[in-house]
Protein backbone atom coordinates (compact mmCIF):
# COMPACT_ATOMS: atom_id res chain seq x y z
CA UNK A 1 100.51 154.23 100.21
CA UNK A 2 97.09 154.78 101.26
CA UNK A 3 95.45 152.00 99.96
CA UNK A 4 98.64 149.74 100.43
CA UNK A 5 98.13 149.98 103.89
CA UNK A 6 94.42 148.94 103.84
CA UNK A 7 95.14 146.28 101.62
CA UNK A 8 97.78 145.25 104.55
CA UNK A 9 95.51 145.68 107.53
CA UNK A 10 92.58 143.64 105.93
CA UNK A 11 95.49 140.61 104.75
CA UNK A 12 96.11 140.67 108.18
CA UNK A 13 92.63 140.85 109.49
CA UNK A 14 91.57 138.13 107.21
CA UNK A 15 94.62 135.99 108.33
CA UNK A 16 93.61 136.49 111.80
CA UNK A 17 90.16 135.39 111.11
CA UNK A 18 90.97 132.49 109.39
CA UNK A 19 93.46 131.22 112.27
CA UNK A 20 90.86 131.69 115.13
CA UNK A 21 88.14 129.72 112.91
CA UNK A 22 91.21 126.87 112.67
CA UNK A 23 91.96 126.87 116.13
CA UNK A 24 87.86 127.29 116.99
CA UNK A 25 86.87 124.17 114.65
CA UNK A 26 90.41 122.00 116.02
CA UNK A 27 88.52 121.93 119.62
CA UNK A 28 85.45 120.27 118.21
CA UNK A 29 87.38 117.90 115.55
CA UNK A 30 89.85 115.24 117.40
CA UNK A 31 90.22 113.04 114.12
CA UNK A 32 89.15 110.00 116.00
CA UNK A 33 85.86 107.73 116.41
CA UNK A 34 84.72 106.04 119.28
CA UNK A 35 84.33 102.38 119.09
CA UNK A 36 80.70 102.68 118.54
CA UNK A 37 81.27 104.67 115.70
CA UNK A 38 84.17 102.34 114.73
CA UNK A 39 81.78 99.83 114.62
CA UNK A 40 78.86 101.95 113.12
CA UNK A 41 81.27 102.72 110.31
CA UNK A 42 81.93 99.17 109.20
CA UNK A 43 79.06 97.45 110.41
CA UNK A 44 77.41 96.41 106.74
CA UNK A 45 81.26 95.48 105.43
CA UNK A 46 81.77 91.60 104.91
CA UNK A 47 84.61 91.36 107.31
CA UNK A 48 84.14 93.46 111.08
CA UNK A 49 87.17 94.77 112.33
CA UNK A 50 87.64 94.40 116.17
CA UNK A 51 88.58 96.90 118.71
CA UNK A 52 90.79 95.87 121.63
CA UNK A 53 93.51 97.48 124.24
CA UNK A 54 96.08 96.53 125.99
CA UNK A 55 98.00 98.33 129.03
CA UNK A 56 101.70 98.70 129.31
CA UNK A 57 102.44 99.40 133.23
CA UNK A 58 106.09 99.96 132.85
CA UNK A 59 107.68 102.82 135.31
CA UNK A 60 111.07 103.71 132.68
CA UNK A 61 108.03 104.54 129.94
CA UNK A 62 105.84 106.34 132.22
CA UNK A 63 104.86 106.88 135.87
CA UNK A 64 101.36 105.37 135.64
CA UNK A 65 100.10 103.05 133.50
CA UNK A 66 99.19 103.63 129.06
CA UNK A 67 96.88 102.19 127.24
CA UNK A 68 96.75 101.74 123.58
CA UNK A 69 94.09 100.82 121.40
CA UNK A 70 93.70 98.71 118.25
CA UNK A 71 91.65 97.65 115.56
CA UNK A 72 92.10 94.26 113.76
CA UNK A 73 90.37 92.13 111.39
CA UNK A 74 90.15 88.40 112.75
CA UNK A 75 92.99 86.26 112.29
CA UNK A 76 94.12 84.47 109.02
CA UNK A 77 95.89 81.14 109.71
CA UNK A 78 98.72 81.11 107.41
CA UNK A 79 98.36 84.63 106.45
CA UNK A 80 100.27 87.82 106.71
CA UNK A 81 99.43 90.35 109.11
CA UNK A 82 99.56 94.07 107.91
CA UNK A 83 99.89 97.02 110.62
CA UNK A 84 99.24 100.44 109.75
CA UNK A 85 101.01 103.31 111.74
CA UNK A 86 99.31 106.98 111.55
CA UNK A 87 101.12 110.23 111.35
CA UNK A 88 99.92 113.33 113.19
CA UNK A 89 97.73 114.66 113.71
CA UNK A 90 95.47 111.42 113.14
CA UNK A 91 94.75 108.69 114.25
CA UNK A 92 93.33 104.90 113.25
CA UNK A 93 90.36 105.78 111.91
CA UNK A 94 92.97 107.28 108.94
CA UNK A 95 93.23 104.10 107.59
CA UNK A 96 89.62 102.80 107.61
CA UNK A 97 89.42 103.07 103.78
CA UNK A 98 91.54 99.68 103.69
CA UNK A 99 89.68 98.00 106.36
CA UNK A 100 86.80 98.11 103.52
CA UNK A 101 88.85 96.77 100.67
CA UNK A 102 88.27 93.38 100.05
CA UNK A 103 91.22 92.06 97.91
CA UNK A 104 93.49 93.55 100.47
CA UNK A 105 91.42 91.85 103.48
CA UNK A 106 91.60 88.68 101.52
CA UNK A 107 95.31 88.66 101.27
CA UNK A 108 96.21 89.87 104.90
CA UNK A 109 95.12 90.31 108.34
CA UNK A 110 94.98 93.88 109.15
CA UNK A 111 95.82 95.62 112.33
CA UNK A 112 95.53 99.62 112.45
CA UNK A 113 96.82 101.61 116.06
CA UNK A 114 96.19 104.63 117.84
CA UNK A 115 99.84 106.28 118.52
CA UNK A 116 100.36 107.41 122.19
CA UNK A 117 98.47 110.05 122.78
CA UNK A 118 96.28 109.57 119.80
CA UNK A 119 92.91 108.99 119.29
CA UNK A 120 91.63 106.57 122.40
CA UNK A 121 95.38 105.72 123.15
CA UNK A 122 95.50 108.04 126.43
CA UNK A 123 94.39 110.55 123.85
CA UNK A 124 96.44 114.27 124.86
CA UNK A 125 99.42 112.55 126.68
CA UNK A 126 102.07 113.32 124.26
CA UNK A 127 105.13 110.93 124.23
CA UNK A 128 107.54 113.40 121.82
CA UNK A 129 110.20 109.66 122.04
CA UNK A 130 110.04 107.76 118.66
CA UNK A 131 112.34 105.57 121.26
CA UNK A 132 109.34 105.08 123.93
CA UNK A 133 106.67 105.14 121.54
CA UNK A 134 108.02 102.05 119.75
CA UNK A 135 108.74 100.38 123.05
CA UNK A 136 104.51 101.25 123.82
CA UNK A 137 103.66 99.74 120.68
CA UNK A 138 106.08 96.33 121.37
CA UNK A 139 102.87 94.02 122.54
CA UNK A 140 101.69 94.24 119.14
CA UNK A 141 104.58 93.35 117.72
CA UNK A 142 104.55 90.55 120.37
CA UNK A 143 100.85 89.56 119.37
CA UNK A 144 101.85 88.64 115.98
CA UNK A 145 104.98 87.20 116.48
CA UNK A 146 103.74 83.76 115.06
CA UNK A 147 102.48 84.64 112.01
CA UNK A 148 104.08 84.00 108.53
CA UNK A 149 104.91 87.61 107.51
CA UNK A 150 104.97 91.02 109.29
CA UNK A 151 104.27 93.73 107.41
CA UNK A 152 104.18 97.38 109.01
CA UNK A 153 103.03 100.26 106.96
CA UNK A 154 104.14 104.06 108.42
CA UNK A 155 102.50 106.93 107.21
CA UNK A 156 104.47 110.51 107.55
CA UNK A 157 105.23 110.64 111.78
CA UNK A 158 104.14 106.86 111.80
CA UNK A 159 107.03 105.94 109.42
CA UNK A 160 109.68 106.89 112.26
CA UNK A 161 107.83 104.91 114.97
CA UNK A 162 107.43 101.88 111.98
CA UNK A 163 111.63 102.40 111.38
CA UNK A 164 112.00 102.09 115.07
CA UNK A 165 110.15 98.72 115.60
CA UNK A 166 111.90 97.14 112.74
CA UNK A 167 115.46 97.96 114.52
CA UNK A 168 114.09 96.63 117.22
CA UNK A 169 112.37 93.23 115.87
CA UNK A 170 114.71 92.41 112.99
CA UNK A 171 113.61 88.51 112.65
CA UNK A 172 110.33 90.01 113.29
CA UNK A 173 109.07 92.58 110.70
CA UNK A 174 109.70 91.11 107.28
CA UNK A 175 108.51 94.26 105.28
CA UNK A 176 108.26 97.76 106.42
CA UNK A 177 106.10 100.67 104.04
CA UNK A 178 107.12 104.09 104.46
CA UNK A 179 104.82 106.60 102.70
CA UNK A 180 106.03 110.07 103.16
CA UNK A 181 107.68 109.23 105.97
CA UNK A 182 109.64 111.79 108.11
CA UNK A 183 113.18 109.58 108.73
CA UNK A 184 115.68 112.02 108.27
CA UNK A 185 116.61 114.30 111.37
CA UNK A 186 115.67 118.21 109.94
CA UNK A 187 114.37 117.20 106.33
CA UNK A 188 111.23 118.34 107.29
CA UNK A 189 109.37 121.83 107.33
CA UNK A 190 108.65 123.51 110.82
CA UNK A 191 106.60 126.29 110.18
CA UNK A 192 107.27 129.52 112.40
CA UNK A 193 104.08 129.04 114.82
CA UNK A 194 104.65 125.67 115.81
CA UNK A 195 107.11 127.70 117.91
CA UNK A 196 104.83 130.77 118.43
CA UNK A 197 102.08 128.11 120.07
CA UNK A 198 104.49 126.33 121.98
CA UNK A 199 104.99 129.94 124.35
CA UNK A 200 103.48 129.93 128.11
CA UNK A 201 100.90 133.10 126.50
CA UNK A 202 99.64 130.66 123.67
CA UNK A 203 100.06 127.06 124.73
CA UNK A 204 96.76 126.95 127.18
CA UNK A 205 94.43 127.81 123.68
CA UNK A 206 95.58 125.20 121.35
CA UNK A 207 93.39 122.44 120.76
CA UNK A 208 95.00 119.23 122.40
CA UNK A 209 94.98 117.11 119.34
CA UNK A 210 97.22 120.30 117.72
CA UNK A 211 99.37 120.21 120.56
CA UNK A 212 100.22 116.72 120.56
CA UNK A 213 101.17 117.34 116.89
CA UNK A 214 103.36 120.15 117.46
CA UNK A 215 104.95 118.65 120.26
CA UNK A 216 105.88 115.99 118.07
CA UNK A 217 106.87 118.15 115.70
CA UNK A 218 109.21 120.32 117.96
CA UNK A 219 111.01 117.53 119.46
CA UNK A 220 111.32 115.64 116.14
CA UNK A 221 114.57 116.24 115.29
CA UNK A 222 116.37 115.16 118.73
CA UNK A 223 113.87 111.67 117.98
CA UNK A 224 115.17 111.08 115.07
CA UNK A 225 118.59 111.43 115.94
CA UNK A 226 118.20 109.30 118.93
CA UNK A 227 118.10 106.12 116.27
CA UNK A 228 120.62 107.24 114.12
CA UNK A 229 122.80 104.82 115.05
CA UNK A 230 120.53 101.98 114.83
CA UNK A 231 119.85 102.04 110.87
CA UNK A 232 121.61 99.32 109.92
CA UNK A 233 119.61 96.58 112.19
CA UNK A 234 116.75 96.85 109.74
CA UNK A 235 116.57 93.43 107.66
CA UNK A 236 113.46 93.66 106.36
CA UNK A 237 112.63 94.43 102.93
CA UNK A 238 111.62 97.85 102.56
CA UNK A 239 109.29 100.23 100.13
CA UNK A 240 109.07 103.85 100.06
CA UNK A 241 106.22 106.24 98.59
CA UNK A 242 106.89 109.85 99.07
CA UNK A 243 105.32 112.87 96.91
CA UNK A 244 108.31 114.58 95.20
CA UNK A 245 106.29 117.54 95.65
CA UNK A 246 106.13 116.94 99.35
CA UNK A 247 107.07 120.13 101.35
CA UNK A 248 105.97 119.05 104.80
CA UNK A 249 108.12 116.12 104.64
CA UNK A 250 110.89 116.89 101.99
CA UNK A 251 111.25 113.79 99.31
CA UNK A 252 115.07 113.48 100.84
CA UNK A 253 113.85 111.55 103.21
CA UNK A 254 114.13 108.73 100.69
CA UNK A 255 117.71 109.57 99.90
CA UNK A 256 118.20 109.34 103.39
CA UNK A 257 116.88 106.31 104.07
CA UNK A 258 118.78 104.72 101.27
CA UNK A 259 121.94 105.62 102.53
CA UNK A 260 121.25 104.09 105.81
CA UNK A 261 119.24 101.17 105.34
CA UNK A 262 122.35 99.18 104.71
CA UNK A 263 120.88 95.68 105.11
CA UNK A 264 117.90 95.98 103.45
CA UNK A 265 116.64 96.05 100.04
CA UNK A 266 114.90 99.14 99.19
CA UNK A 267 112.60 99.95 96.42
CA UNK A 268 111.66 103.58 95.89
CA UNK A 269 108.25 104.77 94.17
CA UNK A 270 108.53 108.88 93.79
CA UNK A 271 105.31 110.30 92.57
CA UNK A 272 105.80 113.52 90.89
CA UNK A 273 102.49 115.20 91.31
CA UNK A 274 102.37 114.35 94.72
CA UNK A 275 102.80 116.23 98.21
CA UNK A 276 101.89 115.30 101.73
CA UNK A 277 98.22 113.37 99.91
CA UNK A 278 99.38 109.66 99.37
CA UNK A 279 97.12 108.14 101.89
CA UNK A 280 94.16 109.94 100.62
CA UNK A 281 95.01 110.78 96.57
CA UNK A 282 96.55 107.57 95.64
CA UNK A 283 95.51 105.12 98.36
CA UNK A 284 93.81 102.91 95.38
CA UNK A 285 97.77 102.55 94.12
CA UNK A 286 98.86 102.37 97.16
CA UNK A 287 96.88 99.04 98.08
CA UNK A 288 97.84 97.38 94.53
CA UNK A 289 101.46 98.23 95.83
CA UNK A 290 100.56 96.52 99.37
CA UNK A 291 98.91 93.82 97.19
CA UNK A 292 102.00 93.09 94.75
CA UNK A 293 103.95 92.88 98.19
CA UNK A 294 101.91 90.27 99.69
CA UNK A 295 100.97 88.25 96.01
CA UNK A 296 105.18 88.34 95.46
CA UNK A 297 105.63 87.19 98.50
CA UNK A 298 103.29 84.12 98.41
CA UNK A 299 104.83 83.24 95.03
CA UNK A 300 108.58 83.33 96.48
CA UNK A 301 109.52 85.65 94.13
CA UNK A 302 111.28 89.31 94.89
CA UNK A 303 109.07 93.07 94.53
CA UNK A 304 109.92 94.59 91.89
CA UNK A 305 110.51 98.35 91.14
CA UNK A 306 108.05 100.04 88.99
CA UNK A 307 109.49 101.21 86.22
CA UNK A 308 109.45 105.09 85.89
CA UNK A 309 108.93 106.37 82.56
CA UNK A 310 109.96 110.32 81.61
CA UNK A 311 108.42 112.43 79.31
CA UNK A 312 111.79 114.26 78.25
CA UNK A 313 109.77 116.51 76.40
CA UNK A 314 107.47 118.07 78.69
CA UNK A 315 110.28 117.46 81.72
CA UNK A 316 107.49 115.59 83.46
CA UNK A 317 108.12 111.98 85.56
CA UNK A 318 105.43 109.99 85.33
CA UNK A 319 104.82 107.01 87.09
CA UNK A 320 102.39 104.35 86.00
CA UNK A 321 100.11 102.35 87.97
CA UNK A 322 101.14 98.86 89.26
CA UNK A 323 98.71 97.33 86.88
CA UNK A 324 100.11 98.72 84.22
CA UNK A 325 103.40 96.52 84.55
């Protein structure tokens, strides 16, 4: 009993340790880059993204002014435009890995965002409204509203805020990505100290890029269910990558979305060995999926599912790469 007990009180000690070194490290590491080192990062790549803002000074969104800031590649006549939505915690700088990939950028404009409150988007002024972030992120939406195709690509948090401006801008977004997406209202996990962090006593020692996040997190649920209703104004073609070994965001979030995407085609690519990683383990697929989209789309003819292939043996679903079809 002895020895149970010091086993227990150096678990604990060790787990204490560990959470203060989290917490410690979070206050130093924001997850975003400033434009210098935006443009640091891609300043030998062939193609230069740009940074720009814009301000939305509207008094039902917010008493004072927001600002939200963008990266973009320069414009394509006659080509698509691609715009990549982060989860949280995150921000743009998630998504610099396809900024750098040249058949993509040949294909596509691309356009990248920092959410509300996010990186150098008012960064620590959390808006916890999938409703009112959408609205924030409208200009872009307005920006692009000439070009040929729309394409908006939501990762985890960032898929909601993607569903949202398709229900809003059906004629508008033509294709919407959702990879592990968070869509369904509770078909996510909330771990016990989002709530423990979120008390008067702890609140004043998180980091605020963690707080943003477990605002957002918190107040999830009541988002989502704010645009239930408006599922079925999404016309635009839609794909969905989710890990089926997800357990931050729970793979029934594509069940979910199937059910109540009602206008729109949906094509579904589960990927077995996968959990909350897409982005970063399989972004190489991920980008042939983005570029089958885009190289269908030119030739007029419809995306096609990949075809999954079981192993009834083992009990293993495997699914191959797109170049494999």
């Amino acid at each position: 009993m002895t020895r149970f007990l010091r086993a227990l009180r150096w678990a604990l000690f060790t787990i204490l340790i560990v959470s203060v070194g989290l917490v410690v490290t979070a206050w130093f590491v924001n997850f975003r880059q400033t434009d210098q080192e935006l443009a640091d990062e891609f300043r030998d790549q062939l193609v230069q993204p740009a940074i720009q803002r814009y301000t939305v000074n509207d008094r039902t969104l917010s008493a004072t002014p927001r600002t939200i800031r963008f990266m973009e590649t320069p414009a394509r006549p006659g080509k698509p435009v691609v715009l990549f939505v982060h989860g949280a915690p995150s921000s743009l700088s998630f998504f610099n890995a396809f900024f750098k990939d040249t058949t993509l950028l040949n294909r596509a404009q691309l356009v990248a965002v920092d959410r509300p409150g996010y990186g150098y988007s008012d960064f620590g002024r959390v808006e916890t409204s999938i409703v009112r972030q959408a609205k924030l992120l409208q200009p872009l939406i307005d920006r692009y509203k000439s070009v040929s195709y729309l394409m908006i690509v939501g990762s985890s948090y960032g898929g909601s805020v993607a569903a949202r401006l398709a229900m809003n801008n059906p004629e508008r977004v033509d294709h919407v990505v959702f990879v592990s997406s968070a869509l369904g209202p509770g078909l996510e996990r909330t771990y016990p100290i989002s709530h423990w962090i979120d008390t008067p006593l702890l609140r004043w020692g998180v980091p605020p890029l963690l707080r943003l996040a477990n605002d957002e997190k918190l107040a999830h649920r009541r988002a989502l269910e704010a645009i239930l209703p408006d599922w079925s104004k999404i016309r635009a073609n839609i794909t969905m990558l989710h890990g089926q070994r997800d357990e931050l965001v729970y793979p029934t979030n594509v069940s979910f979305a199937q059910k109540q995407l009602t206008n729109a085609r949906v094509k579904q690519f589960l990927l077995p060995e996968n959990r909350h990683d897409i982005v970063f383990n399989k972004r190489e697929y991920m980008t042939q999926i983005l570029i089958d989209i885009l190289t269908k789309r030119e030739l007029n003819q419809p995306v096609m599912a990949l075809q999954t292939a079981y192993n009834t043996n083992a009990g293993i679903q495997n699914t191959p790469s797109p170049s494999q079809r």
